[in-house]
C-alpha atoms as a PDB file:
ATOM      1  CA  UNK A   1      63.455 -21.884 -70.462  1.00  0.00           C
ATOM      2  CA  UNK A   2      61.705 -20.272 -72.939  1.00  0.00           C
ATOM      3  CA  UNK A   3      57.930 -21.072 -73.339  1.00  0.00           C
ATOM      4  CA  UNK A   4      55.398 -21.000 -76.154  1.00  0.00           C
ATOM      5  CA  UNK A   5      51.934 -21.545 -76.377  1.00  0.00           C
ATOM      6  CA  UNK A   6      50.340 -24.381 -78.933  1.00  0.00           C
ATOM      7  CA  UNK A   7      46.800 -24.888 -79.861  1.00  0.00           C
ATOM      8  CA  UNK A   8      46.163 -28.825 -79.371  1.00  0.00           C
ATOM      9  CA  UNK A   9      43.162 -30.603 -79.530  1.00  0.00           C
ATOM     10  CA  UNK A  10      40.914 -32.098 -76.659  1.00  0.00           C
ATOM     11  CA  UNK A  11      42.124 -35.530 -77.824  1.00  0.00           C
ATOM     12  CA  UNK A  12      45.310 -35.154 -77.349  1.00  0.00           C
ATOM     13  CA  UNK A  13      45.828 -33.373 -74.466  1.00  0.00           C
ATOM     14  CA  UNK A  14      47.604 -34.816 -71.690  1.00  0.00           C
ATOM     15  CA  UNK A  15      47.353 -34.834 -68.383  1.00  0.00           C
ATOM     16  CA  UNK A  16      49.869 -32.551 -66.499  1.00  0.00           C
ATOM     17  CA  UNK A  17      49.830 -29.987 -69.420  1.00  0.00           C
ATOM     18  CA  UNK A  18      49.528 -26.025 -68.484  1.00  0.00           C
ATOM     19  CA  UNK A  19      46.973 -23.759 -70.122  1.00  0.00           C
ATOM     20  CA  UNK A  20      48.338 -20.870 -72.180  1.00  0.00           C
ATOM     21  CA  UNK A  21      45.399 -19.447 -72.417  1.00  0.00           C
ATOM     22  CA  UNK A  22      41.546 -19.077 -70.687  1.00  0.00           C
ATOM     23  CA  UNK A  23      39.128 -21.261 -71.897  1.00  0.00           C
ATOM     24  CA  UNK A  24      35.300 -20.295 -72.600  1.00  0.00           C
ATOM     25  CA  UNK A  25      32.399 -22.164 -73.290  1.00  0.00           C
ATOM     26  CA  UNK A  26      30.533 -21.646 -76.143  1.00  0.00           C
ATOM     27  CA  UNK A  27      28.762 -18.871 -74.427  1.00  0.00           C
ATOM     28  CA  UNK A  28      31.585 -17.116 -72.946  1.00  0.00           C
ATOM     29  CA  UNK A  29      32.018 -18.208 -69.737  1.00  0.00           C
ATOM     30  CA  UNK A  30      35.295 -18.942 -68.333  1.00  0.00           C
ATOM     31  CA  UNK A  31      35.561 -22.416 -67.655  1.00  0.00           C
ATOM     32  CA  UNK A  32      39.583 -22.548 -66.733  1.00  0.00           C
ATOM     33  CA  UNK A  33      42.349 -19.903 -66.349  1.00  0.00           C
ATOM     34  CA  UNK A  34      45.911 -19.731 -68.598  1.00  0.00           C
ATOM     35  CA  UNK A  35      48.224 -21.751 -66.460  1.00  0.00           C
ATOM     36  CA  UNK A  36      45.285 -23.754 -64.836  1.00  0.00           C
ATOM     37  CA  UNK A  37      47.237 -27.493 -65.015  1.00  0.00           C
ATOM     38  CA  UNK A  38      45.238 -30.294 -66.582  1.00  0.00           C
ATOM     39  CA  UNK A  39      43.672 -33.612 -64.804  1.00  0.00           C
ATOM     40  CA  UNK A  40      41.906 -36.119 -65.761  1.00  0.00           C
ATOM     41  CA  UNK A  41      38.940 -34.795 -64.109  1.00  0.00           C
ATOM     42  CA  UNK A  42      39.440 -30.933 -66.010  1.00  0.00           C
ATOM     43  CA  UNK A  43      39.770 -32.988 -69.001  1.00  0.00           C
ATOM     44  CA  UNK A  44      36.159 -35.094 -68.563  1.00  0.00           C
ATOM     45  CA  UNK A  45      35.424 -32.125 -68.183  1.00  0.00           C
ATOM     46  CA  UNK A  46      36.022 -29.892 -71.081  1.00  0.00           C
ATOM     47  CA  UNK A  47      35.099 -32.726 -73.585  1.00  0.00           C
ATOM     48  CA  UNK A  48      31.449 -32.380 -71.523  1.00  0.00           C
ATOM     49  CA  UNK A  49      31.205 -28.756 -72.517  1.00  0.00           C
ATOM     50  CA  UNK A  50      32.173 -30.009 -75.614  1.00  0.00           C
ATOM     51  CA  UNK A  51      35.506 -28.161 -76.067  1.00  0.00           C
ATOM     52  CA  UNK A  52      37.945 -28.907 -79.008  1.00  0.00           C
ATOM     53  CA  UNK A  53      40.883 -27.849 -78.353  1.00  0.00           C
ATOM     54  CA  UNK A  54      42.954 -26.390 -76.034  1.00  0.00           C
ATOM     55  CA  UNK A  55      45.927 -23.585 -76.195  1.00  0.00           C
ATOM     56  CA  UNK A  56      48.450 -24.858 -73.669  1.00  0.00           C
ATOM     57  CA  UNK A  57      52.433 -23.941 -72.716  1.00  0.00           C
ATOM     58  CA  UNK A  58      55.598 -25.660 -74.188  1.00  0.00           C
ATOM     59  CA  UNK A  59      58.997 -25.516 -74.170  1.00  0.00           C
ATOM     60  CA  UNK A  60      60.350 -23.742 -77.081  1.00  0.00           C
ATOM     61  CA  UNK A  61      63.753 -25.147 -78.601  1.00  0.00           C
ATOM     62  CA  UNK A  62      62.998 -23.196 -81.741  1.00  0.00           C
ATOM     63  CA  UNK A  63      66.623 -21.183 -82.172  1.00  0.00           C
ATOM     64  CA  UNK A  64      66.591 -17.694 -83.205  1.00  0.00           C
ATOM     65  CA  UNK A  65      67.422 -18.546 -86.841  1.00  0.00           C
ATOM     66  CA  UNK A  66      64.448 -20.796 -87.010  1.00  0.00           C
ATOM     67  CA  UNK A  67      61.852 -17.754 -84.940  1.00  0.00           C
ATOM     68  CA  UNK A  68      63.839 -15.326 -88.182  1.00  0.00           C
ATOM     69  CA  UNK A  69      62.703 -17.822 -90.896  1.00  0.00           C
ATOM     70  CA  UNK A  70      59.011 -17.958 -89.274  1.00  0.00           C
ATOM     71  CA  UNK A  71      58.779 -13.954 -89.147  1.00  0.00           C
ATOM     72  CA  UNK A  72      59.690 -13.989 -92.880  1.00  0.00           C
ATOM     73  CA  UNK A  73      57.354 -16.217 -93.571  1.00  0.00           C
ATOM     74  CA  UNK A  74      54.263 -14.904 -91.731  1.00  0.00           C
ATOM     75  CA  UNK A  75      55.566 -11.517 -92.898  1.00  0.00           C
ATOM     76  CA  UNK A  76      55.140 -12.915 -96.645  1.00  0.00           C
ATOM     77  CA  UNK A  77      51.493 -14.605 -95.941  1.00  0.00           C
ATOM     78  CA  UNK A  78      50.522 -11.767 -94.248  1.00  0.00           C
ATOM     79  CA  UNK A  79      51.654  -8.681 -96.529  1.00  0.00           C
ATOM     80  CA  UNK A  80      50.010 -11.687 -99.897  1.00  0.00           C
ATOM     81  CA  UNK A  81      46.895 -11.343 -97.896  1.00  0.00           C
ATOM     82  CA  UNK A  82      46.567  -7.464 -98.539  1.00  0.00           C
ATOM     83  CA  UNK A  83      48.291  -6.649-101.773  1.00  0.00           C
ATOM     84  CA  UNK A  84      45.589  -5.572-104.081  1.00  0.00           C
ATOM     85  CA  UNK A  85      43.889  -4.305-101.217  1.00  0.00           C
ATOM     86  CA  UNK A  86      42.876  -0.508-101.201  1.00  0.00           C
ATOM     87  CA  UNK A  87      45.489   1.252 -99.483  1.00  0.00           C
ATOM     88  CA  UNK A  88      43.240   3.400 -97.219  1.00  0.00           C
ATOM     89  CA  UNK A  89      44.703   4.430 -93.506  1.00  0.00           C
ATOM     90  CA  UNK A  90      41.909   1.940 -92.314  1.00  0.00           C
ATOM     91  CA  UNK A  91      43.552  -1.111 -94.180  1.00  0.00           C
ATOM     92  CA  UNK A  92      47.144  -0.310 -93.569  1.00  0.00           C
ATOM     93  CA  UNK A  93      46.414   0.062 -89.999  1.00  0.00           C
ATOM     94  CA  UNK A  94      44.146  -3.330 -89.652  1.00  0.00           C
ATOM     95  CA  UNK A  95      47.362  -5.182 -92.069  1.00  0.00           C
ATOM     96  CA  UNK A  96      49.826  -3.597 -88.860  1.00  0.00           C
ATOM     97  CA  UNK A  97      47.490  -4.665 -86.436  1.00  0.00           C
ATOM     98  CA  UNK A  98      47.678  -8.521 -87.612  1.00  0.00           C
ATOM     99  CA  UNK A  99      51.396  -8.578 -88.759  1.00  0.00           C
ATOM    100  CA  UNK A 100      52.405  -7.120 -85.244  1.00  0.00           C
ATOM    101  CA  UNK A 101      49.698  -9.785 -83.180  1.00  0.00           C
ATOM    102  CA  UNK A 102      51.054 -12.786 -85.901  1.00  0.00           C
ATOM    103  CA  UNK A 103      54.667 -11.623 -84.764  1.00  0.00           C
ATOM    104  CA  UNK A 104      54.312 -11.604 -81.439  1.00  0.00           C
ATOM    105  CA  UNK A 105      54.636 -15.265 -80.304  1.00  0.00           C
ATOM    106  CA  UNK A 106      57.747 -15.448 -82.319  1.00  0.00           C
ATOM    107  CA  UNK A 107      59.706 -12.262 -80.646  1.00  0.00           C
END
């Protein structure tokens, strides 16, 4: 089963969900762990440190047709976001440095 990880927020996360990634207060501090599994309790919680949103796992039914049309298209926002842009070593290496984290989730 292959997993991916969604930003949702506070409102509508549901008991039972798993964390795909830490969550931090607004000063840093851990509050919860990726894979910590929500409660009703965590939930009270977060919305009492004033959290948002969460990033938490699902199942991914996305085939790999659908992940190739989503690389093409983040490839295409991405590469729109830096055409004009000087072509120094700096920016091609910061317009890498996105594409390849923007990719990532959909390897």
């Amino acid at each position: 089963m292959k997993l991916r990880i969604k930003l949702v927020p506070l409102a509508l996360a549901k008991q039972g969900m798993k964390l795909g990634a830490p969550v931090h207060d607004t000063h840093g501090h851990a509050l919860l762990m990726a894979g910590a599994e929500l409660s009703t309790p965590v939930l009270a919680g977060l919305q009492r440190h004033n959290i948002s949103c969460v990033s938490v796992l699902e199942e991914d039914h996305r085939s790999e047709e659908e992940l190739a049309i989503e690389r093409g298209q983040t490839t295409e926002r991405i590469d729109a976001l830096f055409r004009g842009m000087d072509q120094t070593a700096s920016m091609e290496s910061l317009h890498r440095l996105i594409l390849e984290y923007r990719l990532e989730p959909l390897l």
